[in-house]
N, C-alpha and C. Protein backbone atom coordinates (compact mmCIF):
# COMPACT_ATOMS: atom_id res chain seq x y z
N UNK A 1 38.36 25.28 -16.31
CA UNK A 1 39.54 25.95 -15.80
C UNK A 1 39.63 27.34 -16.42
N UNK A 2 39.78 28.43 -15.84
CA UNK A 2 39.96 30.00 -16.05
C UNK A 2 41.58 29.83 -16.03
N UNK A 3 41.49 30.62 -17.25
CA UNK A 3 42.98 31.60 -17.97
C UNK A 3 42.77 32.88 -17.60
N UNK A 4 43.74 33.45 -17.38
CA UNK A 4 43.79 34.94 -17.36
C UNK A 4 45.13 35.16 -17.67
N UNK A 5 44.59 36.47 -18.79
CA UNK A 5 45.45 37.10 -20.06
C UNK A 5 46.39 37.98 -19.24
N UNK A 6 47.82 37.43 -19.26
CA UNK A 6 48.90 38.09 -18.31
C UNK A 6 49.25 39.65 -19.47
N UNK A 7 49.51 38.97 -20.63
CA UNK A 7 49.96 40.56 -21.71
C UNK A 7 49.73 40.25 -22.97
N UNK A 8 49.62 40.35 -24.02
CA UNK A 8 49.57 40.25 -25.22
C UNK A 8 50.60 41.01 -26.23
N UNK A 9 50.94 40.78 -27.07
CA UNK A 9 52.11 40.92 -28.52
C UNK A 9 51.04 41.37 -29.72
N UNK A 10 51.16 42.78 -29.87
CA UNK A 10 50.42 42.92 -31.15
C UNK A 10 50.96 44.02 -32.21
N UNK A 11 50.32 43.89 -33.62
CA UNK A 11 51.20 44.66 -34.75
C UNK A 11 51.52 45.79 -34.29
N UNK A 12 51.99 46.61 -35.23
CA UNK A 12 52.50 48.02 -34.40
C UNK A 12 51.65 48.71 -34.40
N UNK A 13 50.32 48.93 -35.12
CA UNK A 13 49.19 49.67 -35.18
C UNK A 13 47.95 49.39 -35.12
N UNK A 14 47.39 48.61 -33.92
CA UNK A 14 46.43 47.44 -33.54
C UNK A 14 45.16 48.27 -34.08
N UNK A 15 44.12 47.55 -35.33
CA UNK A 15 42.73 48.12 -35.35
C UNK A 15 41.88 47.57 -34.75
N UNK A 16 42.06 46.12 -34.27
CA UNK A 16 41.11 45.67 -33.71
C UNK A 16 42.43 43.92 -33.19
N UNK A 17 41.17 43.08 -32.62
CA UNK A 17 41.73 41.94 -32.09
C UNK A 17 42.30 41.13 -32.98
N UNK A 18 41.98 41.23 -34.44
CA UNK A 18 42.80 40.55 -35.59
C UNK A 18 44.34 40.66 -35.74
N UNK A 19 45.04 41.51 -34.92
CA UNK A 19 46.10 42.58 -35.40
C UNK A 19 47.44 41.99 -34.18
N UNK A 20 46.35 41.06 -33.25
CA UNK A 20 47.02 40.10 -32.00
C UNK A 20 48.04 39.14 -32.81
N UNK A 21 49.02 39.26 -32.01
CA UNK A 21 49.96 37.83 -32.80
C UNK A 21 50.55 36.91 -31.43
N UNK A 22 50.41 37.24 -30.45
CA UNK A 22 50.58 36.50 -29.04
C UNK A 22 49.81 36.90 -28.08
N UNK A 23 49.16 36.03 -26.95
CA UNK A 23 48.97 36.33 -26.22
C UNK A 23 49.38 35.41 -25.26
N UNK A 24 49.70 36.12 -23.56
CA UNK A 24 50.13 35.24 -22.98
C UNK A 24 49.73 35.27 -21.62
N UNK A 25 50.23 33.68 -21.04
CA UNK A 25 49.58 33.46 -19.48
C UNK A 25 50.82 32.99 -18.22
N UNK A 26 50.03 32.74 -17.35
CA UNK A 26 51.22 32.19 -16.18
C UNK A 26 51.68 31.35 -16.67
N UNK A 27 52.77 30.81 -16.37
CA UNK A 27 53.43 29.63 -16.16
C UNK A 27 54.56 29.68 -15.84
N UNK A 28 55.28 27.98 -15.83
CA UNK A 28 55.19 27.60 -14.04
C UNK A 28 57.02 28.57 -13.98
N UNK A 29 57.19 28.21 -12.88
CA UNK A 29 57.93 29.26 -11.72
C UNK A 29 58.29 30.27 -12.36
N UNK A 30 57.09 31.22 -12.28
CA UNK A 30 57.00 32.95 -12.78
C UNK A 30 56.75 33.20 -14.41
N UNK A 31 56.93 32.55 -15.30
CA UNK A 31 56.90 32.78 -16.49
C UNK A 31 56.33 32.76 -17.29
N UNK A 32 56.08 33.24 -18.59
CA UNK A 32 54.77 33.93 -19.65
C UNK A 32 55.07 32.50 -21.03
N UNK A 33 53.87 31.88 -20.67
CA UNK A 33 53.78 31.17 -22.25
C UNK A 33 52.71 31.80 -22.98
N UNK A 34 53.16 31.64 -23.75
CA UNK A 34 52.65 32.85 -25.38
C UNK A 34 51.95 31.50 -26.38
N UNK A 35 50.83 32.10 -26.69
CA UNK A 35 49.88 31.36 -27.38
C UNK A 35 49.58 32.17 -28.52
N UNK A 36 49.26 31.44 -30.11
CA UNK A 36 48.42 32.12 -30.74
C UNK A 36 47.36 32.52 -30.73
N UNK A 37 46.27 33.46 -31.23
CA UNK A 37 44.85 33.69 -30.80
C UNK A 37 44.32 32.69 -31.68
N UNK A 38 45.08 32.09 -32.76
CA UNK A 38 44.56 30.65 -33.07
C UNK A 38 44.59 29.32 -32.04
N UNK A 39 45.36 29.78 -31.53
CA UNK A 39 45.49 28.34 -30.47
C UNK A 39 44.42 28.82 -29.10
N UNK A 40 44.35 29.87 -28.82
CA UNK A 40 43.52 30.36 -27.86
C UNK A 40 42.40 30.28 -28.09
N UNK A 41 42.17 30.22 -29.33
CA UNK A 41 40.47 29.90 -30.16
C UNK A 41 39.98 28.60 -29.49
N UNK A 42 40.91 27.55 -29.79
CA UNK A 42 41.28 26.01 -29.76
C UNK A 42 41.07 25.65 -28.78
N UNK A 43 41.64 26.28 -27.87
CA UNK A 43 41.01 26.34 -26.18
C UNK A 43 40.12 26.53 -25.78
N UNK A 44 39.77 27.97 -25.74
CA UNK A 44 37.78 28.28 -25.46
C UNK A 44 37.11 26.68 -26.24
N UNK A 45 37.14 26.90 -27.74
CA UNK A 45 35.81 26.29 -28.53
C UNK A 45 35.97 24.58 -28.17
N UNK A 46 37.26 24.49 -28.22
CA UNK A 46 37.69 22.46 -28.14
C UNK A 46 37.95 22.28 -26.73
N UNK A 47 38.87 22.68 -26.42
CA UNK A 47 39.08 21.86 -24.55
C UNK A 47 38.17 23.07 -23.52
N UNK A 48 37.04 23.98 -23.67
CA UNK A 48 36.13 24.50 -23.04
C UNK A 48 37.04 25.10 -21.73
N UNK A 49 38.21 25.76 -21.86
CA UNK A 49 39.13 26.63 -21.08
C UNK A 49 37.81 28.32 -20.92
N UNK A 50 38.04 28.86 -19.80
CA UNK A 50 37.51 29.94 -19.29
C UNK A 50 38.70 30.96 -19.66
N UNK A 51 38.86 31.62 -20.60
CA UNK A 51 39.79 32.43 -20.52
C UNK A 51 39.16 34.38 -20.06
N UNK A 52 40.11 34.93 -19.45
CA UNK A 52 39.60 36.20 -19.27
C UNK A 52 40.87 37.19 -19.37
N UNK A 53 40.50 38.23 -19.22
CA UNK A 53 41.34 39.58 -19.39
C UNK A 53 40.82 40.76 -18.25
N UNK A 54 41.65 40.75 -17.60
CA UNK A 54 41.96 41.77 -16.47
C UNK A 54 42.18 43.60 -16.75
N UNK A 55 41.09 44.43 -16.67
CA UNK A 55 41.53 45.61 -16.98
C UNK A 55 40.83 46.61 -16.37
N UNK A 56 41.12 47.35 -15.65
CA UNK A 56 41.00 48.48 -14.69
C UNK A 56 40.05 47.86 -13.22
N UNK A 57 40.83 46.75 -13.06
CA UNK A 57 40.19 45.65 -12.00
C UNK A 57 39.30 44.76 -11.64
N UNK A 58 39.09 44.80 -13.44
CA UNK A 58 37.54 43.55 -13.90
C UNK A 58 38.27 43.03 -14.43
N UNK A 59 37.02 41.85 -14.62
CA UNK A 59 37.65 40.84 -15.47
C UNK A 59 36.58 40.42 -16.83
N UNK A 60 37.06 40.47 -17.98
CA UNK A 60 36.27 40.13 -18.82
C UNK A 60 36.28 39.21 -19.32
N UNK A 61 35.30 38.24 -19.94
CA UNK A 61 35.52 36.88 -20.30
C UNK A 61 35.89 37.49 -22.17
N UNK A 62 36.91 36.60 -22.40
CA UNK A 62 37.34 36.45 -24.32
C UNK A 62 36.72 35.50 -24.71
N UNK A 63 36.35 35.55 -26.04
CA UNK A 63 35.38 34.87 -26.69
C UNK A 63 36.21 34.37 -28.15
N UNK A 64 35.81 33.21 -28.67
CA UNK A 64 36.80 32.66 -29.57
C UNK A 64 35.28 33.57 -30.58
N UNK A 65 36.14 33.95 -31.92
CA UNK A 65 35.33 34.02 -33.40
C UNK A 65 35.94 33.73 -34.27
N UNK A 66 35.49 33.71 -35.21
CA UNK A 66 35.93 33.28 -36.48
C UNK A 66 35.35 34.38 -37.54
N UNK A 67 36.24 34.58 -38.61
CA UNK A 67 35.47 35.43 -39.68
C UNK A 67 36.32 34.59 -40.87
N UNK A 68 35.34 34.42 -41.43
CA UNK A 68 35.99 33.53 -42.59
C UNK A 68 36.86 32.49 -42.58
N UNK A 69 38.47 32.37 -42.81
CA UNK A 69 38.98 31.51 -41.82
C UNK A 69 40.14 31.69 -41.23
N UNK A 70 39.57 32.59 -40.18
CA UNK A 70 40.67 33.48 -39.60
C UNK A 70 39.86 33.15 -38.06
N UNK A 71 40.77 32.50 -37.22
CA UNK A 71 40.55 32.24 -35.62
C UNK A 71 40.95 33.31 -34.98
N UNK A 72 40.55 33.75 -34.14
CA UNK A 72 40.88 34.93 -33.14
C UNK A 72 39.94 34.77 -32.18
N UNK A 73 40.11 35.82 -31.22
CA UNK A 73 40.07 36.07 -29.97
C UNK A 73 39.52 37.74 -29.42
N UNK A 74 38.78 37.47 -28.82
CA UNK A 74 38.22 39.02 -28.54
C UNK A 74 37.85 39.21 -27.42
N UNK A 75 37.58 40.06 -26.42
CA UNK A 75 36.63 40.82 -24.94
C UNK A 75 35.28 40.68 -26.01
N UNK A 76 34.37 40.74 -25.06
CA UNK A 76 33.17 41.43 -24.81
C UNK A 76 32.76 42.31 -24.38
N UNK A 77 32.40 43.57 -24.82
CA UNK A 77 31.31 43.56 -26.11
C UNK A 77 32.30 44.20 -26.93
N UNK A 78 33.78 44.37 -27.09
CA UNK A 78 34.14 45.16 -27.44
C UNK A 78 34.96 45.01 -29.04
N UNK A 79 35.99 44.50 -29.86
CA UNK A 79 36.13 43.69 -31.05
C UNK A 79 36.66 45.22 -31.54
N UNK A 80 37.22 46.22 -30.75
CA UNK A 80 37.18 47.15 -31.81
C UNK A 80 39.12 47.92 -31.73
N UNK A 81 39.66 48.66 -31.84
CA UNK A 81 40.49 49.37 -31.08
C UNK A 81 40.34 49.29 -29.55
N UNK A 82 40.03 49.58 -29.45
CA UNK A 82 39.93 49.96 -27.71
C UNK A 82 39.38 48.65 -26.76
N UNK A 83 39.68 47.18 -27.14
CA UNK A 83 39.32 46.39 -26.87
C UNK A 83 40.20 46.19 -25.47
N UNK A 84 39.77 45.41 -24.29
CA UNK A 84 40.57 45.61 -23.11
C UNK A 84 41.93 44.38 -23.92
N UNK A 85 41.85 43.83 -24.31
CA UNK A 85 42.65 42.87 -25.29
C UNK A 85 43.87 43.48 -25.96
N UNK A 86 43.77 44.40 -26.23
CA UNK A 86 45.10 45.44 -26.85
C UNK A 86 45.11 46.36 -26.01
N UNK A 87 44.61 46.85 -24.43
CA UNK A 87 45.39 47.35 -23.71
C UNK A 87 45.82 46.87 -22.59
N UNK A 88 46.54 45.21 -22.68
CA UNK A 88 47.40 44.79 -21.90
C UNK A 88 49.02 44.93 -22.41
N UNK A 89 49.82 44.90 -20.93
CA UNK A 89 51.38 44.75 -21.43
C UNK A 89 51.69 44.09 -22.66
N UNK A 90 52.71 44.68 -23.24
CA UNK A 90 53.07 43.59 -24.13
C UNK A 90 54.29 42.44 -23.43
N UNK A 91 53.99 41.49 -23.65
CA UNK A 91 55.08 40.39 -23.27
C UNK A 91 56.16 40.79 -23.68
């Protein structure tokens, strides 16, 4: 099953996808449920969810990582500032 990333919630000065503290999707009649990028990890790696992110009319698949023990969430190829991941709405 494919997710697609409606907006995301992040610190006030995003350096990269670590800096995410919500992200969120449809749900049901019109409305945004907000996930951690720990729980979004949880999804990709454990229940094998397709999640993606929508930006300038593509779609990119997010990829669960880990650095040490810190779960997050990232685009491909990107993990940096300018990730399509921190330039969605914020919820």
């Amino acid at each position: 099953m494919a997710l697609i990333v409606r907006c995301v919630n992040v610190d006030t000065n995003p350096q990269d996808c670590r800096d995410i503290e919500t992200i969120g999707f449809d749900a049901e009649e019109g409305r945004i449920a907000t996930r951690t990028p720990a729980q979004v990890y949880d999804l990709i790696e454990k229940e094998g969810y397709n999640v993606v992110v929508e930006h300038n009319g593509e779609r990119t698949d997010v990829n669960a990582v880990k650095r040490g023990t810190t779960k997050y969430v990232r685009s491909e190829p990107n993990d940096t500032k300018n990730d399509n991941l921190l330039k969605q709405d914020s919820c």
